[in-house]
C-alpha atoms as a PDB file:
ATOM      1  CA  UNK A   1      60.168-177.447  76.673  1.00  0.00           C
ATOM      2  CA  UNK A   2      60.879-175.848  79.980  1.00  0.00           C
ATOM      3  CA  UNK A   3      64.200-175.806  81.619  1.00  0.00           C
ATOM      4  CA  UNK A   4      64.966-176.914  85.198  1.00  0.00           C
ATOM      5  CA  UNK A   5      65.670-173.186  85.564  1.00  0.00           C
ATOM      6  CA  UNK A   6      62.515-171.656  84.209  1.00  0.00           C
ATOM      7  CA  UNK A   7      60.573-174.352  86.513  1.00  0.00           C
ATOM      8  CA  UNK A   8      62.017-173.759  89.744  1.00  0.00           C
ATOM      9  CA  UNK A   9      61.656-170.091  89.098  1.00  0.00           C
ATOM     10  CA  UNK A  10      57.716-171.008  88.459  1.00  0.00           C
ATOM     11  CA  UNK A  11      57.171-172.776  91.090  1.00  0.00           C
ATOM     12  CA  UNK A  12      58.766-170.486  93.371  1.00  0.00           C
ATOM     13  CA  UNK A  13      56.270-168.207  92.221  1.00  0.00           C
ATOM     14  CA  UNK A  14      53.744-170.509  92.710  1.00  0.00           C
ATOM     15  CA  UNK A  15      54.670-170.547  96.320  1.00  0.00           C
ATOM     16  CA  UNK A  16      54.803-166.937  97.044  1.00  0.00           C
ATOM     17  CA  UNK A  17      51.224-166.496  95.269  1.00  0.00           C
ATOM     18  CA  UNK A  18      49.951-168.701  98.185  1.00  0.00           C
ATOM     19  CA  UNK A  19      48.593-166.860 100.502  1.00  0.00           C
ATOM     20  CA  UNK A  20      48.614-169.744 103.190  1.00  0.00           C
ATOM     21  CA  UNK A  21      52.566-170.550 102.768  1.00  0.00           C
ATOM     22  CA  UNK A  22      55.657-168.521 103.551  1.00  0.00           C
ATOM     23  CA  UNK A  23      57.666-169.091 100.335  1.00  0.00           C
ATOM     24  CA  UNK A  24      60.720-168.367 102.620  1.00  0.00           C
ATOM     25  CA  UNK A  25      60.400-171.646 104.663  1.00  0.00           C
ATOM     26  CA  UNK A  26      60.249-173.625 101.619  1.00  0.00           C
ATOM     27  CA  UNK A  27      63.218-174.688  99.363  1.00  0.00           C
ATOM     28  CA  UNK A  28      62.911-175.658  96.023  1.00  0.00           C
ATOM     29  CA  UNK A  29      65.386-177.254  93.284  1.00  0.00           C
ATOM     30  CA  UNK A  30      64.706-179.080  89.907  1.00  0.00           C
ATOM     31  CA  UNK A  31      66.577-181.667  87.851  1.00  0.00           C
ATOM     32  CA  UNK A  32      65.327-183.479  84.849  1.00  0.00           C
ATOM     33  CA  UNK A  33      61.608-181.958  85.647  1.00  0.00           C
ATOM     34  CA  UNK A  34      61.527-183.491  89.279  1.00  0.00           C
ATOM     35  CA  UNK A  35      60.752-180.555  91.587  1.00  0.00           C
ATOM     36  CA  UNK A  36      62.222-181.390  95.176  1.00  0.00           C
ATOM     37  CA  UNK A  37      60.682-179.592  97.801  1.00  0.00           C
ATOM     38  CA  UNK A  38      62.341-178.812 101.211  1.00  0.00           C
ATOM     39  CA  UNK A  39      62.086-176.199 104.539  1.00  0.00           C
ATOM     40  CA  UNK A  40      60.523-176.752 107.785  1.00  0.00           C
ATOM     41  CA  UNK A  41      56.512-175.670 108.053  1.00  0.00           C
ATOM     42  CA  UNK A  42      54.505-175.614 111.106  1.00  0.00           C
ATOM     43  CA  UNK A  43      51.242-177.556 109.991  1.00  0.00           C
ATOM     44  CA  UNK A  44      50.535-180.350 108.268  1.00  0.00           C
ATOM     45  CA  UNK A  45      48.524-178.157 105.909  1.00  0.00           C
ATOM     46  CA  UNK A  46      51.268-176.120 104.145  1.00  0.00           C
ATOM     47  CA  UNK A  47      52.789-179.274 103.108  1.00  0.00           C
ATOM     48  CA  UNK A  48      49.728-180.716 101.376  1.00  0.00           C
ATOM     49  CA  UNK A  49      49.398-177.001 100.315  1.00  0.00           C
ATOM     50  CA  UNK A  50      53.248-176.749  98.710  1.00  0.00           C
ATOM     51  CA  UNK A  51      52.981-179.906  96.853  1.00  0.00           C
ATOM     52  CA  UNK A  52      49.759-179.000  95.022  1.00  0.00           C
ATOM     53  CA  UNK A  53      50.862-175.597  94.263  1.00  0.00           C
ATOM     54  CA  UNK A  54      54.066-177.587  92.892  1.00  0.00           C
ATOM     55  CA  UNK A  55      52.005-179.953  91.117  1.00  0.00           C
ATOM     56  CA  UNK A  56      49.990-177.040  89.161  1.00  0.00           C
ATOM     57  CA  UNK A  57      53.498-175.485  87.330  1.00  0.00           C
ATOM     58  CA  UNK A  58      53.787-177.363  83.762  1.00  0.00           C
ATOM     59  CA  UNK A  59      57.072-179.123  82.924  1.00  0.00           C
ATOM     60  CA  UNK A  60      56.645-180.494  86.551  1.00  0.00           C
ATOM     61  CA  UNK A  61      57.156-184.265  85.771  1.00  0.00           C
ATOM     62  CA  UNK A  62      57.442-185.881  90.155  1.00  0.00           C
ATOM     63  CA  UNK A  63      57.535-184.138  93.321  1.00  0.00           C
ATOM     64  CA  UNK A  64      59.875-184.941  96.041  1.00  0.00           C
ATOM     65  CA  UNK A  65      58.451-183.715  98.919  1.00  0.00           C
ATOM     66  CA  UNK A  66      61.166-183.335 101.843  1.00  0.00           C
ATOM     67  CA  UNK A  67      59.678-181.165 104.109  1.00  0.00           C
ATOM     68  CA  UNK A  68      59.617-181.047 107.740  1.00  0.00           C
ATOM     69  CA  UNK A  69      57.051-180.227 109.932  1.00  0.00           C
ATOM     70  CA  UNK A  70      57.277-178.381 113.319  1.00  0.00           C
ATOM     71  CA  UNK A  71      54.363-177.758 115.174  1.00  0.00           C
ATOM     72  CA  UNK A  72      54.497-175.144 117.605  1.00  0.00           C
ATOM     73  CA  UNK A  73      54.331-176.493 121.375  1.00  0.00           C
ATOM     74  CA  UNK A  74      51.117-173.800 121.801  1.00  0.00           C
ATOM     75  CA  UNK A  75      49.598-176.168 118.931  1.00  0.00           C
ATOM     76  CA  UNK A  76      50.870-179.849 120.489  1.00  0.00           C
ATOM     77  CA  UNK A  77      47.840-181.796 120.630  1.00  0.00           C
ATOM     78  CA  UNK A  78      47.426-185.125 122.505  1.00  0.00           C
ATOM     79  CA  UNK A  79      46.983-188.223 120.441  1.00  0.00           C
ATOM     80  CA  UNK A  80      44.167-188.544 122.543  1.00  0.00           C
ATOM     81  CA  UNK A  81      42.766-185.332 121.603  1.00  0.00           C
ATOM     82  CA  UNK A  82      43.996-185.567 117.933  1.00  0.00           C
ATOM     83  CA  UNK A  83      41.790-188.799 118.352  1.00  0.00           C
ATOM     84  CA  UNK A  84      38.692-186.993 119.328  1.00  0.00           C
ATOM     85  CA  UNK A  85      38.896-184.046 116.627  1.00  0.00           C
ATOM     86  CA  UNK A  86      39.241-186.785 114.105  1.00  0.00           C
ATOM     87  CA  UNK A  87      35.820-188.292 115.390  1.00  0.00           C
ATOM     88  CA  UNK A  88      34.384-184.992 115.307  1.00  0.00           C
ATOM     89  CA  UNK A  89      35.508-183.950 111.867  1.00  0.00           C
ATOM     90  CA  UNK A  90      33.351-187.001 110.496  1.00  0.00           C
ATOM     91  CA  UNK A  91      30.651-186.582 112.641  1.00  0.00           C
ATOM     92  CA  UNK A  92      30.565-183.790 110.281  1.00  0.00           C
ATOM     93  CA  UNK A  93      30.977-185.220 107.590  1.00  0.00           C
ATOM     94  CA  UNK A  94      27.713-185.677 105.673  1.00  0.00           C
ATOM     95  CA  UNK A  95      28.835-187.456 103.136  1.00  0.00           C
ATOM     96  CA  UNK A  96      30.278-190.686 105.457  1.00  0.00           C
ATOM     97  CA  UNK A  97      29.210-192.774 108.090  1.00  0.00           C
ATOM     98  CA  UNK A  98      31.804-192.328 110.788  1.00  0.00           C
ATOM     99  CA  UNK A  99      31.194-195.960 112.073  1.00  0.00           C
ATOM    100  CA  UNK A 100      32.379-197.425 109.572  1.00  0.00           C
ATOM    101  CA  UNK A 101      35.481-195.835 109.491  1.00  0.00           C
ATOM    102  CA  UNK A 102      38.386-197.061 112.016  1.00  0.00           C
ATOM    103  CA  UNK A 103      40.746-194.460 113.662  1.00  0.00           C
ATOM    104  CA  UNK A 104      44.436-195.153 114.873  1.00  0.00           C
ATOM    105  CA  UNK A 105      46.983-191.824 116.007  1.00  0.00           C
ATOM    106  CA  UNK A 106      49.923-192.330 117.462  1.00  0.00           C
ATOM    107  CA  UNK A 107      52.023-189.451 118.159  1.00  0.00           C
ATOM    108  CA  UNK A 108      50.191-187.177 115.493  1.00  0.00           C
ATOM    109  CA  UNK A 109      50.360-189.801 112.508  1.00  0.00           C
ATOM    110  CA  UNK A 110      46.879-190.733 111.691  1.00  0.00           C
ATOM    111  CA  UNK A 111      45.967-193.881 110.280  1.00  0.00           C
ATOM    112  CA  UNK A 112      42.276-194.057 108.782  1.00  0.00           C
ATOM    113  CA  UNK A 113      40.616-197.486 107.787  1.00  0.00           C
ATOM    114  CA  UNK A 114      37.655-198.842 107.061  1.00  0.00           C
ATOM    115  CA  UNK A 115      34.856-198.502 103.647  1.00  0.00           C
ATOM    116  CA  UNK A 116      33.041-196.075 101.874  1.00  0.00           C
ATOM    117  CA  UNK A 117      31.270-196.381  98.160  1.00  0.00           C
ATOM    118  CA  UNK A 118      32.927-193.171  96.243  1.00  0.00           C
ATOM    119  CA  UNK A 119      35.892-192.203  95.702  1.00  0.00           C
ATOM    120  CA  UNK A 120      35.053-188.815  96.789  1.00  0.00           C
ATOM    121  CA  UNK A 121      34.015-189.754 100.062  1.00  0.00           C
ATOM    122  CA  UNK A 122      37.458-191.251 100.586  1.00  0.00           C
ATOM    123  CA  UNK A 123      39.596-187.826  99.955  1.00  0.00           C
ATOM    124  CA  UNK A 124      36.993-185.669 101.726  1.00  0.00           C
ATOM    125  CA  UNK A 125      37.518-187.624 104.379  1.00  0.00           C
ATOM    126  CA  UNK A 126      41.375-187.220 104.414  1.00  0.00           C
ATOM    127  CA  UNK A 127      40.586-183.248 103.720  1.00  0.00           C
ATOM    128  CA  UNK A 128      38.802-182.337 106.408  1.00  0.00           C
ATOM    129  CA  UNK A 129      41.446-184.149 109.027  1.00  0.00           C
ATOM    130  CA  UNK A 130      44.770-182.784 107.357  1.00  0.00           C
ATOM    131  CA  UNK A 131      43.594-179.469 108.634  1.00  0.00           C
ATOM    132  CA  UNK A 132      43.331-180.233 112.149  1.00  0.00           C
ATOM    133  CA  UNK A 133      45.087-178.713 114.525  1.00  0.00           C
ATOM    134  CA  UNK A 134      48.733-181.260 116.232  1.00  0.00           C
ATOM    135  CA  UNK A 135      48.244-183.837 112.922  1.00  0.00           C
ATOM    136  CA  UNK A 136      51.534-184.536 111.412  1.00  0.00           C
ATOM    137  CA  UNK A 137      50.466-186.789 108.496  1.00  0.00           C
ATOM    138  CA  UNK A 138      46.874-189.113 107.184  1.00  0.00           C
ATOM    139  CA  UNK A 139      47.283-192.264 105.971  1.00  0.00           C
ATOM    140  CA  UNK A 140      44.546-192.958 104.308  1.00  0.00           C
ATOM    141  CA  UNK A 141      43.611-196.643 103.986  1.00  0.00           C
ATOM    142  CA  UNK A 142      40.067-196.441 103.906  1.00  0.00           C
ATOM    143  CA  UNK A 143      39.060-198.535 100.559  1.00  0.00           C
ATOM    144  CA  UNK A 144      35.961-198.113  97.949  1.00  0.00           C
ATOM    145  CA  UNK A 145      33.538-200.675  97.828  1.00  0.00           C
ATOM    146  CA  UNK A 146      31.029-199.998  95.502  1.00  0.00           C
ATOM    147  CA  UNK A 147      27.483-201.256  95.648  1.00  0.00           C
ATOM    148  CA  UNK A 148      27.150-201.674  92.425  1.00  0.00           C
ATOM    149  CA  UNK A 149      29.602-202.024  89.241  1.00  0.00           C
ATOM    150  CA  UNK A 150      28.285-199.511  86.235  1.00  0.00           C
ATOM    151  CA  UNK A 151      28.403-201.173  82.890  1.00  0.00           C
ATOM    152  CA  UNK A 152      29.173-197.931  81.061  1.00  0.00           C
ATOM    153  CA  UNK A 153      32.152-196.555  83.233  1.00  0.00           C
ATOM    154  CA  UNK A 154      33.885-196.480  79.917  1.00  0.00           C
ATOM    155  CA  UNK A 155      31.780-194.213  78.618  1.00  0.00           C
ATOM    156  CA  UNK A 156      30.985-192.247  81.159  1.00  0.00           C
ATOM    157  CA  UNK A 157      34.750-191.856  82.091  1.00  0.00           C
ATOM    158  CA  UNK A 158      35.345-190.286  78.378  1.00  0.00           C
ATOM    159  CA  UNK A 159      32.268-188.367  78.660  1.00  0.00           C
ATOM    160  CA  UNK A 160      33.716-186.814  81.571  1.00  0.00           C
ATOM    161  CA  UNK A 161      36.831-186.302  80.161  1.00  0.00           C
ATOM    162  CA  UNK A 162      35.744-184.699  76.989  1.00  0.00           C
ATOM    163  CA  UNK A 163      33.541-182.046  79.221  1.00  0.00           C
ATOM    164  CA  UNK A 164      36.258-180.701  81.656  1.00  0.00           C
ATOM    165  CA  UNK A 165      38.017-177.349  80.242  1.00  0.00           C
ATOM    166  CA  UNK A 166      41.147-178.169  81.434  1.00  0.00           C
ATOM    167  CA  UNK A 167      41.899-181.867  79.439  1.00  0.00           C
ATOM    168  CA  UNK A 168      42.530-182.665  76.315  1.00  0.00           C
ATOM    169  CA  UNK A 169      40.485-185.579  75.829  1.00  0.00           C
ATOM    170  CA  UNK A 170      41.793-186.615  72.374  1.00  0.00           C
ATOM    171  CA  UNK A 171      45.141-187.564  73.897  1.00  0.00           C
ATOM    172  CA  UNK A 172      44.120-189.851  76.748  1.00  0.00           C
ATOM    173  CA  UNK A 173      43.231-193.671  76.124  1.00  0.00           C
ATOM    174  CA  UNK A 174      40.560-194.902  78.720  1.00  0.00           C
ATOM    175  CA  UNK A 175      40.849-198.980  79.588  1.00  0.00           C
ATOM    176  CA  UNK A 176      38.179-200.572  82.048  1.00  0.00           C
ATOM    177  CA  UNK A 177      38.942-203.665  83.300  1.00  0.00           C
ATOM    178  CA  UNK A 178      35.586-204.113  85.823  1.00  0.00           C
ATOM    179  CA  UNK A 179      35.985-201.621  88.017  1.00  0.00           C
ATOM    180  CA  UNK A 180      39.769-200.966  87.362  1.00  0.00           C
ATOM    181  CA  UNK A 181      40.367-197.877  85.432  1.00  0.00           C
ATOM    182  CA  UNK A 182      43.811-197.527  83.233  1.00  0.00           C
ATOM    183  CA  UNK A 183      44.536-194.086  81.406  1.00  0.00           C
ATOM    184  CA  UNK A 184      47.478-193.697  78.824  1.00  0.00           C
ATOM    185  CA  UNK A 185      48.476-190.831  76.587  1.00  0.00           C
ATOM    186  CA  UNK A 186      49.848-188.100  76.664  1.00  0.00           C
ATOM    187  CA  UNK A 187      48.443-184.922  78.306  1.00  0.00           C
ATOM    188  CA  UNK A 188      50.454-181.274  78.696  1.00  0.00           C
ATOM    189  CA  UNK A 189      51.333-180.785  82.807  1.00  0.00           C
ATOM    190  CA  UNK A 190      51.284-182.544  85.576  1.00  0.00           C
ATOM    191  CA  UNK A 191      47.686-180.794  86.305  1.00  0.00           C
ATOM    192  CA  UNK A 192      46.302-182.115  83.858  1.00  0.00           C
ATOM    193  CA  UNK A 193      47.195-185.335  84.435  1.00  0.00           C
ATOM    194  CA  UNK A 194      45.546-185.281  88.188  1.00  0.00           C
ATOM    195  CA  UNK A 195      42.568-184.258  86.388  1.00  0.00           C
ATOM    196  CA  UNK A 196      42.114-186.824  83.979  1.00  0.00           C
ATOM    197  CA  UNK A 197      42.850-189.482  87.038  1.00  0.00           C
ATOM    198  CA  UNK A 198      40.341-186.872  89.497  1.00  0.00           C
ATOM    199  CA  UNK A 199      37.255-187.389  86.355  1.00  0.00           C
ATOM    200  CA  UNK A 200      38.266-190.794  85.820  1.00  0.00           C
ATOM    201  CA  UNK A 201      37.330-191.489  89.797  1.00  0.00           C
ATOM    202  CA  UNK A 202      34.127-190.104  89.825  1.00  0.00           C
ATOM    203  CA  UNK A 203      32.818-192.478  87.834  1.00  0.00           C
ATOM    204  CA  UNK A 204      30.082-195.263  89.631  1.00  0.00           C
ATOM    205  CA  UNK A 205      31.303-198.557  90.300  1.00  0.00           C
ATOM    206  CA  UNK A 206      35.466-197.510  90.187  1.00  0.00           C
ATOM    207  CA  UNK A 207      37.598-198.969  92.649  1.00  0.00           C
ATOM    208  CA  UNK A 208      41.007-198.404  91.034  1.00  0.00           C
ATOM    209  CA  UNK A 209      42.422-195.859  88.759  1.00  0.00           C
ATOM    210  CA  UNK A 210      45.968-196.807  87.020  1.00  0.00           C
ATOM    211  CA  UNK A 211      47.628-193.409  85.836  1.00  0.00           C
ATOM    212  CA  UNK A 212      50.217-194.012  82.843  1.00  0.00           C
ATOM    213  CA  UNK A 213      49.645-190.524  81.656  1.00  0.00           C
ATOM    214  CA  UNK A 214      53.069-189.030  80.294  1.00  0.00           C
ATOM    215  CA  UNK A 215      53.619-185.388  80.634  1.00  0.00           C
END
């Protein structure tokens, strides 16, 4: 088992690999396997960016992510014009309808509501606007509604699970409640355990994935 010592140093590694983060604007300190990230960045993007490269070390049991953001004034946006990138971003989009998602900024937090059928479309949705320029933070609140509930999301979960190089399928238990997906186990990093809950969401028909993985 890793120490707290031999996990920050990892991670701080982790961070200066990046090629899209200054690893000197970013703190990092460990106890018990919780990795607490802290520093001041200047886009909403290095802070997604820093937590998943956090995420990816093993041993890593919970982020704490305490960073702040400062955005340039040169790269102030409006929320007006935050509002209209946002719109634009999902006009994009091919894999949404941008009417029926609902839109709220206010002062660079944006708030997305509204429907879609996959899970997918839901985080590449929240992707493609964490990378515009003035946004401070996405909630995303947009929820799945299927049009249909697969009989064999069971299956097709653990099929799934079993074919990705990167799980250990042997370890995981896979419950289906209807739609509602539950995974137990045990599984080796904190990685891998984003993985099994990433495979478990692409199957048809899931609305809600329960993670009680244990690292």
């Amino acid at each position: 088992m890793k120490t707290d010592i031999q996990i920050q140093k990892d991670v701080m590694d982790e961070l200066k690999w990046d090629p899209s983060l200054n690893s000197t604007e970013i703190g990092v300190t460990v106890k018990n396997g919780i990795v607490t990230l802290s520093g001041q960045v200047n886009s909403y993007t290095k802070k997604v960016a820093a937590e998943k490269d956090a995420k990816k070390i093993s041993g890593v049991k919970a982020i704490a992510e305490d960073i702040q953001l400062h955005v340039f004034p040169s790269f102030q946006k409006s929320d007006s014009e935050i509002a209209e990138a946002v719109l634009n971003a999902l006009k994009w989009n091919s894999s949404v309808q941008e009417e029926k998602i609902k839109i709220k900024v206010e002062d660079g937090n944006v708030q997305l509501e509204g429907e879609v059928e996959w899970e997918y479309q839901r985080t590449s949705i929240k992707s493609a606007i964490e990378n515009l320029t003035g946004v401070k933070s996405v909630m995303n609140l947009i929820t799945i509604k299927p049009k249909f509930t697969a009989s064999d999301v069971h299956q097709k979960i653990i099929a799934a699970l079993h074919r990705s190089a990167t799980i250990d399928a042997e370890n995981i238990i896979v419950q289906t409640i209807g739609s509602q997906v539950v995974l137990s186990g045990r599984v080796r990093s904190f990685a891998e355990k984003e993985d099994a809950e990433l495979a478990a969401w692409k199957a048809p028909g899931v609305t809600s994935v329960e993670n009680e993985l244990q690292i």
